[in-house]
PDB file of N, CA and C in Angstrom:
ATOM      1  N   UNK A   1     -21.454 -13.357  -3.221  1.00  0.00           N
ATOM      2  CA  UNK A   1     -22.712 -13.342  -2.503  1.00  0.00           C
ATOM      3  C   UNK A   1     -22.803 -14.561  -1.593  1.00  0.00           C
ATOM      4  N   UNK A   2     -23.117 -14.367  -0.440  1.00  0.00           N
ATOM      5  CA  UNK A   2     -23.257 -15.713   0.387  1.00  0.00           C
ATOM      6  C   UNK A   2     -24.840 -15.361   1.098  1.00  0.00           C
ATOM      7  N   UNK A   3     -25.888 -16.795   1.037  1.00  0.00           N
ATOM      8  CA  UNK A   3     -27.015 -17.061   1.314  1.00  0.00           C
ATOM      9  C   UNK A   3     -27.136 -16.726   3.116  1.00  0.00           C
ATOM     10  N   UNK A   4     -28.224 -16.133   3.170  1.00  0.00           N
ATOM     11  CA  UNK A   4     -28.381 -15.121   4.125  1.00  0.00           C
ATOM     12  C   UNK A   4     -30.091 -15.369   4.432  1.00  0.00           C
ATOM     13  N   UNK A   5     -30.520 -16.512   5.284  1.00  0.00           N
ATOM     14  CA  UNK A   5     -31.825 -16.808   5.604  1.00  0.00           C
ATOM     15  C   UNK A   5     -32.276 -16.782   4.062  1.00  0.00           C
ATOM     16  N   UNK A   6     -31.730 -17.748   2.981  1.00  0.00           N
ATOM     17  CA  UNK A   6     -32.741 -18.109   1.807  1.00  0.00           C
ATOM     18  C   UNK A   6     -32.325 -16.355   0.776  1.00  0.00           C
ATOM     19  N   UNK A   7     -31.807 -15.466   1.166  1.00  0.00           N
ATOM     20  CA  UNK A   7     -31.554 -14.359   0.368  1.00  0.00           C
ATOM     21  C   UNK A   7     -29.889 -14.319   0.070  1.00  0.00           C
ATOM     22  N   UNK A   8     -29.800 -13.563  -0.946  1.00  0.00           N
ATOM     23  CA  UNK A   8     -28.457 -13.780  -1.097  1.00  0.00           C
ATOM     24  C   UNK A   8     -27.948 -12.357  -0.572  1.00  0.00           C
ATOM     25  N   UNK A   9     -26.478 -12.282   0.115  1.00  0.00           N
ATOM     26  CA  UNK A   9     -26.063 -11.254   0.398  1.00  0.00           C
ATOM     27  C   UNK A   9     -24.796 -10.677   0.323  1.00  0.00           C
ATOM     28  N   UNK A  10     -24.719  -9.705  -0.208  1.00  0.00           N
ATOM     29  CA  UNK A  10     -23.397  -9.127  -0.594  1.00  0.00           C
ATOM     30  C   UNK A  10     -22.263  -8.580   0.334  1.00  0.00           C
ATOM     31  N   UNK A  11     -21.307  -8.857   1.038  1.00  0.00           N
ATOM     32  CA  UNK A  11     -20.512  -8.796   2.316  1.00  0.00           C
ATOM     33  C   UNK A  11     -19.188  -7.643   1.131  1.00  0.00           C
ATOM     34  N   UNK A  12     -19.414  -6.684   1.704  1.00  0.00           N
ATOM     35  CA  UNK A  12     -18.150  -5.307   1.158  1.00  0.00           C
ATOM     36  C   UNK A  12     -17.822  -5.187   2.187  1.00  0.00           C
ATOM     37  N   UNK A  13     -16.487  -5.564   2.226  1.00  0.00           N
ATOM     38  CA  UNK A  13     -15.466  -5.623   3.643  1.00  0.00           C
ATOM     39  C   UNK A  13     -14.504  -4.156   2.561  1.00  0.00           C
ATOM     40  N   UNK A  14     -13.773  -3.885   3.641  1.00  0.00           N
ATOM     41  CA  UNK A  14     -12.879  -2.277   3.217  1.00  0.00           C
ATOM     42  C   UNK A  14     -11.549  -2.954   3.293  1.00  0.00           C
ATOM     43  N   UNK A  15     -10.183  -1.886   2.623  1.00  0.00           N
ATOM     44  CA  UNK A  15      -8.794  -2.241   2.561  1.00  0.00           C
ATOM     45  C   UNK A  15      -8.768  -2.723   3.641  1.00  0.00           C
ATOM     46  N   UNK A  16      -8.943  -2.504   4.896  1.00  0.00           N
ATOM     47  CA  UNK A  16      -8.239  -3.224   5.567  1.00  0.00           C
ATOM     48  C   UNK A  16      -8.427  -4.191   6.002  1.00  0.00           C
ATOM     49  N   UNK A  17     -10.150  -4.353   6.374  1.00  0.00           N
ATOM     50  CA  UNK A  17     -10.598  -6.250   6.732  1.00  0.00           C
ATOM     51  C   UNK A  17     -10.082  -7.040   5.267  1.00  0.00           C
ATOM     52  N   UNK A  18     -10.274  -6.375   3.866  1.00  0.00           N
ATOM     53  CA  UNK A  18      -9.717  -7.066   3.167  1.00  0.00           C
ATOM     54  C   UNK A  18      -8.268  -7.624   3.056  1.00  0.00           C
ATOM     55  N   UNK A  19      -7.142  -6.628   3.805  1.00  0.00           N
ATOM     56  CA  UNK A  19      -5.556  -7.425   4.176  1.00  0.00           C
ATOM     57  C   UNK A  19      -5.828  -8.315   5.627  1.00  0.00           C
ATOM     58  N   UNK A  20      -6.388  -7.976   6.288  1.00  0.00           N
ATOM     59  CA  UNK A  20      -6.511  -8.641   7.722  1.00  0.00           C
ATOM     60  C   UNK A  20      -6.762 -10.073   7.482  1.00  0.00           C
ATOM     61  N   UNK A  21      -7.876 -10.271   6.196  1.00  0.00           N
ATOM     62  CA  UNK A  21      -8.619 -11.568   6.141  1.00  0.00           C
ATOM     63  C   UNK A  21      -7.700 -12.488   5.177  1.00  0.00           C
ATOM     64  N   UNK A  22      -6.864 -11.707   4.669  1.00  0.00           N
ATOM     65  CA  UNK A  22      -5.662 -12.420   3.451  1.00  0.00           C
ATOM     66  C   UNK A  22      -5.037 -12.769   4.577  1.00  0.00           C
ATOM     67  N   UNK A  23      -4.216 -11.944   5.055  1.00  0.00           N
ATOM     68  CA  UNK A  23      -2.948 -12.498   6.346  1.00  0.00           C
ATOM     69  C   UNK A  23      -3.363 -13.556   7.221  1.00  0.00           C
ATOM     70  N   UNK A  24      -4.598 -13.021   7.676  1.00  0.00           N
ATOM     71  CA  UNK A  24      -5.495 -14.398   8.575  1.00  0.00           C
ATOM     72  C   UNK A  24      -4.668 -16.104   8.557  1.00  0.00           C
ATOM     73  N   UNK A  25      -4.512 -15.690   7.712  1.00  0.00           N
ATOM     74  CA  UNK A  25      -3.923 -17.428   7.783  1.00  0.00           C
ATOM     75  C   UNK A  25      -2.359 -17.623   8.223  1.00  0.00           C
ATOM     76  N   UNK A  26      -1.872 -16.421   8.394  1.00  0.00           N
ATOM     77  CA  UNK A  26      -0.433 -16.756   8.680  1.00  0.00           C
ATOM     78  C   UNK A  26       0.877 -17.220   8.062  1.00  0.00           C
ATOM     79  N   UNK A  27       0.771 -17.136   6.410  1.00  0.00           N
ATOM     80  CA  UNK A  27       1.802 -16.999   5.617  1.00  0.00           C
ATOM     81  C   UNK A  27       1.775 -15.656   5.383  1.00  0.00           C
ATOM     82  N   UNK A  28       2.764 -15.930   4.109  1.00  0.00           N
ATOM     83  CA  UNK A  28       3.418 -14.869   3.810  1.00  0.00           C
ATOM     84  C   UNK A  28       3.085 -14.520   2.719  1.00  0.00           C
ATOM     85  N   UNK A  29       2.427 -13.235   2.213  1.00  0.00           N
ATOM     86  CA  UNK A  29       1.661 -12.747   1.212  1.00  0.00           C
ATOM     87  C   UNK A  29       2.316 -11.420   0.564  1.00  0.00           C
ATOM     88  N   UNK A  30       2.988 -11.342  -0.431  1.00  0.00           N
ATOM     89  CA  UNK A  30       3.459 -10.926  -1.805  1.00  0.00           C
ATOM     90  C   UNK A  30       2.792  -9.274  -2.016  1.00  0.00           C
ATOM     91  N   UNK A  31       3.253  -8.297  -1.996  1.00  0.00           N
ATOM     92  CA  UNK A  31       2.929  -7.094  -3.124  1.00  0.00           C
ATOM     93  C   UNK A  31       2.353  -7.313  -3.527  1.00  0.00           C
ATOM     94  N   UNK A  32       2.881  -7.773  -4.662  1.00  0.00           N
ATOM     95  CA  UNK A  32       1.436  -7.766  -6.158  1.00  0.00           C
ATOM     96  C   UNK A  32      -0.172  -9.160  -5.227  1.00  0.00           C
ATOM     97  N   UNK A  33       0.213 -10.221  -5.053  1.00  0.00           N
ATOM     98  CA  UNK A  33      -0.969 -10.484  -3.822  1.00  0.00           C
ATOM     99  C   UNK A  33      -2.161  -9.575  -3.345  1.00  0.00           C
ATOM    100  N   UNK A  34      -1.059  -8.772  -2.609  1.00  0.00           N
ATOM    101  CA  UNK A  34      -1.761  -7.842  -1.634  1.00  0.00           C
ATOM    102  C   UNK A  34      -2.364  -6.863  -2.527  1.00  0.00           C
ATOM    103  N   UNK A  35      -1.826  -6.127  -3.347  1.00  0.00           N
ATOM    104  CA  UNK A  35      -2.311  -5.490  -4.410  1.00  0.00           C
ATOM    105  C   UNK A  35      -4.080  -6.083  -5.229  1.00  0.00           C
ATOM    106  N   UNK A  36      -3.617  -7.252  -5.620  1.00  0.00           N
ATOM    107  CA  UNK A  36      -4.736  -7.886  -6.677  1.00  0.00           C
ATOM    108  C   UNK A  36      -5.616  -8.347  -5.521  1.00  0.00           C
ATOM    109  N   UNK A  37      -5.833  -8.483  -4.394  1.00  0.00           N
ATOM    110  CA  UNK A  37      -6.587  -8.959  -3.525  1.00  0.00           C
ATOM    111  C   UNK A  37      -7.358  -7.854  -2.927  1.00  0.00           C
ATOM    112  N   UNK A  38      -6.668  -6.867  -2.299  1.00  0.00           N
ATOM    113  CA  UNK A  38      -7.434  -6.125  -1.257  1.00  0.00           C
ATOM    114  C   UNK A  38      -7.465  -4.859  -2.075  1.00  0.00           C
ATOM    115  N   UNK A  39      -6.906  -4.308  -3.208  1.00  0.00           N
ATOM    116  CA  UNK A  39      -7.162  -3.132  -4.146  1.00  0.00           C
ATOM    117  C   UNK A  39      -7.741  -3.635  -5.456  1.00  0.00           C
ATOM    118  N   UNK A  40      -7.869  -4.598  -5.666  1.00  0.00           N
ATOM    119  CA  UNK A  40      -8.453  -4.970  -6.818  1.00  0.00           C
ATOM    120  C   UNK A  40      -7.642  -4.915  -8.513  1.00  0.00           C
ATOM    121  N   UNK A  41      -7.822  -4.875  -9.342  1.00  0.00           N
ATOM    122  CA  UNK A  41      -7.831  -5.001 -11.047  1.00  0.00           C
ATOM    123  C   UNK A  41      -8.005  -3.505 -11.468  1.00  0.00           C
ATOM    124  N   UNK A  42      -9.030  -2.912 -10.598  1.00  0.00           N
ATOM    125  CA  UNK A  42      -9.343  -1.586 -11.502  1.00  0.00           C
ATOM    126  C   UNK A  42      -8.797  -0.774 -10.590  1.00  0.00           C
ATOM    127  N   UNK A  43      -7.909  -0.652  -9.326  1.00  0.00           N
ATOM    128  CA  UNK A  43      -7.482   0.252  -8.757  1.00  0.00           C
ATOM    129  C   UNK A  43      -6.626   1.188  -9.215  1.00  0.00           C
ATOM    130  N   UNK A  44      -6.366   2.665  -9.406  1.00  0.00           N
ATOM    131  CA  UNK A  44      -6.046   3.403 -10.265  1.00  0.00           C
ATOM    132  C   UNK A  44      -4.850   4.078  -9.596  1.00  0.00           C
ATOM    133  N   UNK A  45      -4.800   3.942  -7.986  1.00  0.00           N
ATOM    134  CA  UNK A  45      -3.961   5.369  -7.868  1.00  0.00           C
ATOM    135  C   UNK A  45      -2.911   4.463  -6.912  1.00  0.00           C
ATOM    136  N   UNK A  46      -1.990   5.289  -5.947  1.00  0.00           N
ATOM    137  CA  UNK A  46      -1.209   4.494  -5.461  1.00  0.00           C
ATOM    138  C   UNK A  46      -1.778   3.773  -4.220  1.00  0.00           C
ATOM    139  N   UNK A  47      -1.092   2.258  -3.986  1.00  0.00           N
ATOM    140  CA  UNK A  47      -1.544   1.463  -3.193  1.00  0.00           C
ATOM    141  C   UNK A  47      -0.735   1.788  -1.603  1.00  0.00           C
ATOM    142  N   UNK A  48      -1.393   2.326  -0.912  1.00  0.00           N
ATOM    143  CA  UNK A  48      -0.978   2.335   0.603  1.00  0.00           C
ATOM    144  C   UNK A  48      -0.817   1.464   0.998  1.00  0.00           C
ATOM    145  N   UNK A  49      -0.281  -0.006   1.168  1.00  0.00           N
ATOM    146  CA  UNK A  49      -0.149  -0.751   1.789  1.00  0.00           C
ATOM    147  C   UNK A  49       0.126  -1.069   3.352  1.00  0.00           C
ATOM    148  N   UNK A  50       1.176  -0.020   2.974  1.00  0.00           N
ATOM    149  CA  UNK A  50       1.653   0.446   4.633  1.00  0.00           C
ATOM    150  C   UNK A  50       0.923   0.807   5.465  1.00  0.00           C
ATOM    151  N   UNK A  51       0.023   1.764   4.738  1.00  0.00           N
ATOM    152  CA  UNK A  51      -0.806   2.907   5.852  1.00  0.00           C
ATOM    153  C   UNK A  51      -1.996   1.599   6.533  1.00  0.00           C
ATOM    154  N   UNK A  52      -2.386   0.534   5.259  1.00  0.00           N
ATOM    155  CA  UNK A  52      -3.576  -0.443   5.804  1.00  0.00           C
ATOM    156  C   UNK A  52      -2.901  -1.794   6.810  1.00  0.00           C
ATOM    157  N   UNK A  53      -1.870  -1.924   6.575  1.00  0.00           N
ATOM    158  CA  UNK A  53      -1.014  -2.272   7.845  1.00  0.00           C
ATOM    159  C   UNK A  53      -1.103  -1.796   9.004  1.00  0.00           C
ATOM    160  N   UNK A  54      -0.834  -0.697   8.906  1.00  0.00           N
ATOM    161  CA  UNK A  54      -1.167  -0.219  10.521  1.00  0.00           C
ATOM    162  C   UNK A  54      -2.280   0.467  10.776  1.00  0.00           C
ATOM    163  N   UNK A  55      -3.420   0.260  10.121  1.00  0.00           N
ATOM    164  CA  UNK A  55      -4.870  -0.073  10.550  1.00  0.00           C
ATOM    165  C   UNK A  55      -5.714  -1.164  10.835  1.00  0.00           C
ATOM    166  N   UNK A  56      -5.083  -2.159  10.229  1.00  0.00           N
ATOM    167  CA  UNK A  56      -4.859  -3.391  10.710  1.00  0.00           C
ATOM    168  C   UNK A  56      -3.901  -3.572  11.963  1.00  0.00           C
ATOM    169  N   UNK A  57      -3.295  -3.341  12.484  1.00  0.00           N
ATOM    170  CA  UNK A  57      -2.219  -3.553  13.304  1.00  0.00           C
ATOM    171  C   UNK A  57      -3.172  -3.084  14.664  1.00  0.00           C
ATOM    172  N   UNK A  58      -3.580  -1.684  14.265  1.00  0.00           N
ATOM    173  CA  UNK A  58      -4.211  -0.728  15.621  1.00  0.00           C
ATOM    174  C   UNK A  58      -5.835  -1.716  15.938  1.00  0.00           C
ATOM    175  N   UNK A  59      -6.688  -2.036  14.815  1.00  0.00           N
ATOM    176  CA  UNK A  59      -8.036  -2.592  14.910  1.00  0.00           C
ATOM    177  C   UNK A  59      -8.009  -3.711  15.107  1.00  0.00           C
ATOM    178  N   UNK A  60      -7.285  -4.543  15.339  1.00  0.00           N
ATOM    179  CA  UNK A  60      -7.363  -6.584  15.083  1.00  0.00           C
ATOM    180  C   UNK A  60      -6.599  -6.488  16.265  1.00  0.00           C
ATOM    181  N   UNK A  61      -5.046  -5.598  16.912  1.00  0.00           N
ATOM    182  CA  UNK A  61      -4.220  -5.655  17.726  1.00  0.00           C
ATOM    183  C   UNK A  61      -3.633  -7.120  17.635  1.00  0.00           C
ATOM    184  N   UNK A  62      -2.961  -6.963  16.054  1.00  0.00           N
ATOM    185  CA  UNK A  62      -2.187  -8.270  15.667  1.00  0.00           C
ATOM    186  C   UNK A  62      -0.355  -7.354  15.339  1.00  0.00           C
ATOM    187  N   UNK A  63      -0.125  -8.142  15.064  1.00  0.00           N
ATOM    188  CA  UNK A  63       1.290  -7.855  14.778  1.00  0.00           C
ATOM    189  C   UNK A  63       1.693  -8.382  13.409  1.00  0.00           C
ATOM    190  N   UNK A  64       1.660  -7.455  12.580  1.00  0.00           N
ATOM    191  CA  UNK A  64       2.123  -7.844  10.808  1.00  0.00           C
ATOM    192  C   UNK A  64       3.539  -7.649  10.506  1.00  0.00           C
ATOM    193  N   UNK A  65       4.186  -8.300  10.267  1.00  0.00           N
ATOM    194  CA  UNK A  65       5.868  -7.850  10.057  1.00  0.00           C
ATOM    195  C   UNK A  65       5.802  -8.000   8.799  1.00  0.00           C
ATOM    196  N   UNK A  66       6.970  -7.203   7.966  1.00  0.00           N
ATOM    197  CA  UNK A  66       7.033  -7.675   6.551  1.00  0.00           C
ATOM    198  C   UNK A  66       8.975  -7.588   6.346  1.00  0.00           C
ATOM    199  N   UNK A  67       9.200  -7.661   5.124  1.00  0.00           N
ATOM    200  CA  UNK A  67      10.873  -7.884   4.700  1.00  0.00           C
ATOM    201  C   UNK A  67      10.284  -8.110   3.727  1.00  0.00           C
ATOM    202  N   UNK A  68      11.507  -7.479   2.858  1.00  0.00           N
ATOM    203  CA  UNK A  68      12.079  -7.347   1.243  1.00  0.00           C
ATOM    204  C   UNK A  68      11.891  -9.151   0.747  1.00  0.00           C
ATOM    205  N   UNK A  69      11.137  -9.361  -0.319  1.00  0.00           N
ATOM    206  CA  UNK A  69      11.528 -10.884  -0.769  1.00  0.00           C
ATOM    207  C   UNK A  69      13.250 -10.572  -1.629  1.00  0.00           C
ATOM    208  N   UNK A  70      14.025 -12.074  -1.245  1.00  0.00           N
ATOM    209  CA  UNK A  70      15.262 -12.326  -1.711  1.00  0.00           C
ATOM    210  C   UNK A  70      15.578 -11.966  -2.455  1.00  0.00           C
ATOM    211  N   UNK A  71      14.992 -12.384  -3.391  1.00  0.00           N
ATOM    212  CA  UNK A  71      15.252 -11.813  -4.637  1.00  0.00           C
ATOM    213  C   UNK A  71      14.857 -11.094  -5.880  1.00  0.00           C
ATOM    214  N   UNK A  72      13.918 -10.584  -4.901  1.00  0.00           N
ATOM    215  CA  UNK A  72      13.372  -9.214  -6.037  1.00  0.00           C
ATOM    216  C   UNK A  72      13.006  -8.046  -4.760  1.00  0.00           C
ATOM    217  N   UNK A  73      13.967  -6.821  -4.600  1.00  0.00           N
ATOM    218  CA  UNK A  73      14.313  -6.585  -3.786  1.00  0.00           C
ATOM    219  C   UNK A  73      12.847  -5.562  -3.623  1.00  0.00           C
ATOM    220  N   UNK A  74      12.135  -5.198  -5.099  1.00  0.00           N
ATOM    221  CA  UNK A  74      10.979  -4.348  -4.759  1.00  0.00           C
ATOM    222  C   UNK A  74       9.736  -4.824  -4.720  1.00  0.00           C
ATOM    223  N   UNK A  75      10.045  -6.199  -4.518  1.00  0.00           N
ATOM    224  CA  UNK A  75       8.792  -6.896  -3.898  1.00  0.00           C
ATOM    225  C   UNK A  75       8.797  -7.083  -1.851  1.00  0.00           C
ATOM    226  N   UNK A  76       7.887  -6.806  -1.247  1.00  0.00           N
ATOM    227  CA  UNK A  76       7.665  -7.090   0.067  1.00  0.00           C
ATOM    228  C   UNK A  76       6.932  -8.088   0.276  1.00  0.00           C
ATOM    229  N   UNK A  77       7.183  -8.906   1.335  1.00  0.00           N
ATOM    230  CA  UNK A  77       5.833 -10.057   1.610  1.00  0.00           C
ATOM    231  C   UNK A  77       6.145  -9.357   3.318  1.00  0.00           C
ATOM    232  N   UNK A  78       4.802 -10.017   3.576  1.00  0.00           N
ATOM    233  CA  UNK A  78       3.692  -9.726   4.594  1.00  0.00           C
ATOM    234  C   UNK A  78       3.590 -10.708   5.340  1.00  0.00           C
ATOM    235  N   UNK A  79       3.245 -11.107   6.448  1.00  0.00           N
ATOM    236  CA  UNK A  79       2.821 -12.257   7.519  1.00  0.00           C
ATOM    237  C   UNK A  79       2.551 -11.634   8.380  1.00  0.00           C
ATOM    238  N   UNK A  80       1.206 -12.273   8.996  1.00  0.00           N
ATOM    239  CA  UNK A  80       0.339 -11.556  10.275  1.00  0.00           C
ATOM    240  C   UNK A  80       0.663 -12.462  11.106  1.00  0.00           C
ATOM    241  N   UNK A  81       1.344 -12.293  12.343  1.00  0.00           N
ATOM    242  CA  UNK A  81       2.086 -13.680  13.554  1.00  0.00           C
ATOM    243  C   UNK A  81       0.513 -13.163  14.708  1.00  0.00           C
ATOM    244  N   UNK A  82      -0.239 -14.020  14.392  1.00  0.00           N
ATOM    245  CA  UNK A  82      -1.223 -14.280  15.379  1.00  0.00           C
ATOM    246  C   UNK A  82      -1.488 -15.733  15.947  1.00  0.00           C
ATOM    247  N   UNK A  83      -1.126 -15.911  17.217  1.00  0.00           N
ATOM    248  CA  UNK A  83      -1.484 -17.511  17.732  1.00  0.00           C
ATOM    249  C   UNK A  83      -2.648 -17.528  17.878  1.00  0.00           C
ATOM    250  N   UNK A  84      -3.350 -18.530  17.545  1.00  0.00           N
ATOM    251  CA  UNK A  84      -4.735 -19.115  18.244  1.00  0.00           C
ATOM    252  C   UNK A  84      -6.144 -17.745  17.589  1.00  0.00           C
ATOM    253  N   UNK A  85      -5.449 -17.368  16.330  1.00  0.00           N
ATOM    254  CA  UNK A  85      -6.561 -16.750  15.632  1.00  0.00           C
ATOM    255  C   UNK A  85      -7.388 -17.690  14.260  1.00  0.00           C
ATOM    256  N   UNK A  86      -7.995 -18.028  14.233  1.00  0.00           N
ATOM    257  CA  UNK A  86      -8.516 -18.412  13.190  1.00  0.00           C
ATOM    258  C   UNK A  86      -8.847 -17.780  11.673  1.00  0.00           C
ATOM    259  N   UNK A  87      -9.042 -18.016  10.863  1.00  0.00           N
ATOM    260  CA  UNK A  87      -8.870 -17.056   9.513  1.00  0.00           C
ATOM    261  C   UNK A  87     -10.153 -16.620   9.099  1.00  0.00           C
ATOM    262  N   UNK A  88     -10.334 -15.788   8.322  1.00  0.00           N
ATOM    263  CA  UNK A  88     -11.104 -15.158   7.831  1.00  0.00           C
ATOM    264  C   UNK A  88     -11.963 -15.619   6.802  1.00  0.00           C
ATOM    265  N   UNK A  89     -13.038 -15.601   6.223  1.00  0.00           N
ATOM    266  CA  UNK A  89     -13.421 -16.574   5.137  1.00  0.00           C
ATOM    267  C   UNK A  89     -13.936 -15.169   3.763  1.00  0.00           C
ATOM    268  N   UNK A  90     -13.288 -15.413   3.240  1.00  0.00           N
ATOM    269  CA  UNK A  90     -14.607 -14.019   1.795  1.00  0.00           C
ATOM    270  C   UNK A  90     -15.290 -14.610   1.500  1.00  0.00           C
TER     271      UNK A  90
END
């Protein structure tokens, strides 16, 4: 909840402002990350990651690349290459 003229207010951002605002900063952010962040603890079914990538990609008109981490080949990390964007705050 963040204070909103003396009221408190509840900000529900969706999958994808929720990956947009993780990447925001310009490292490199992990599967399971991306998972526990923008799908949550109680998410039940399979995680699209991909598909919110390139809804992110088409709505922000950023560029997200990802690659296999080294050494765990079924983990992916993520990085959003945006110059001169500033990050997102939850």
């Amino acid at each position: 909840m963040r204070p909103f003229g003396g009221v408190a207010v509840e900000i529900i951002m969706n999958q994808t402002d929720k990956l947009y605002a993780l990447l925001s900063d310009g490292k490199e952010h992990s599967t399971p990350e991306i998972l526990r962040v923008v799908y949550g603890s109680e998410h039940l079914g399979i995680a699209r990651i991909s598909a919110r990538v390139l809804d992110a990609r088409k709505r922000y008109k950023v560029n997200i690349v990802s690659h296999r981490h080294p050494d765990h080949p079924t983990i992916y990390l993520y990085k959003m290459e945006m110059p001169e964007q500033q990050p997102l705050q939850l």
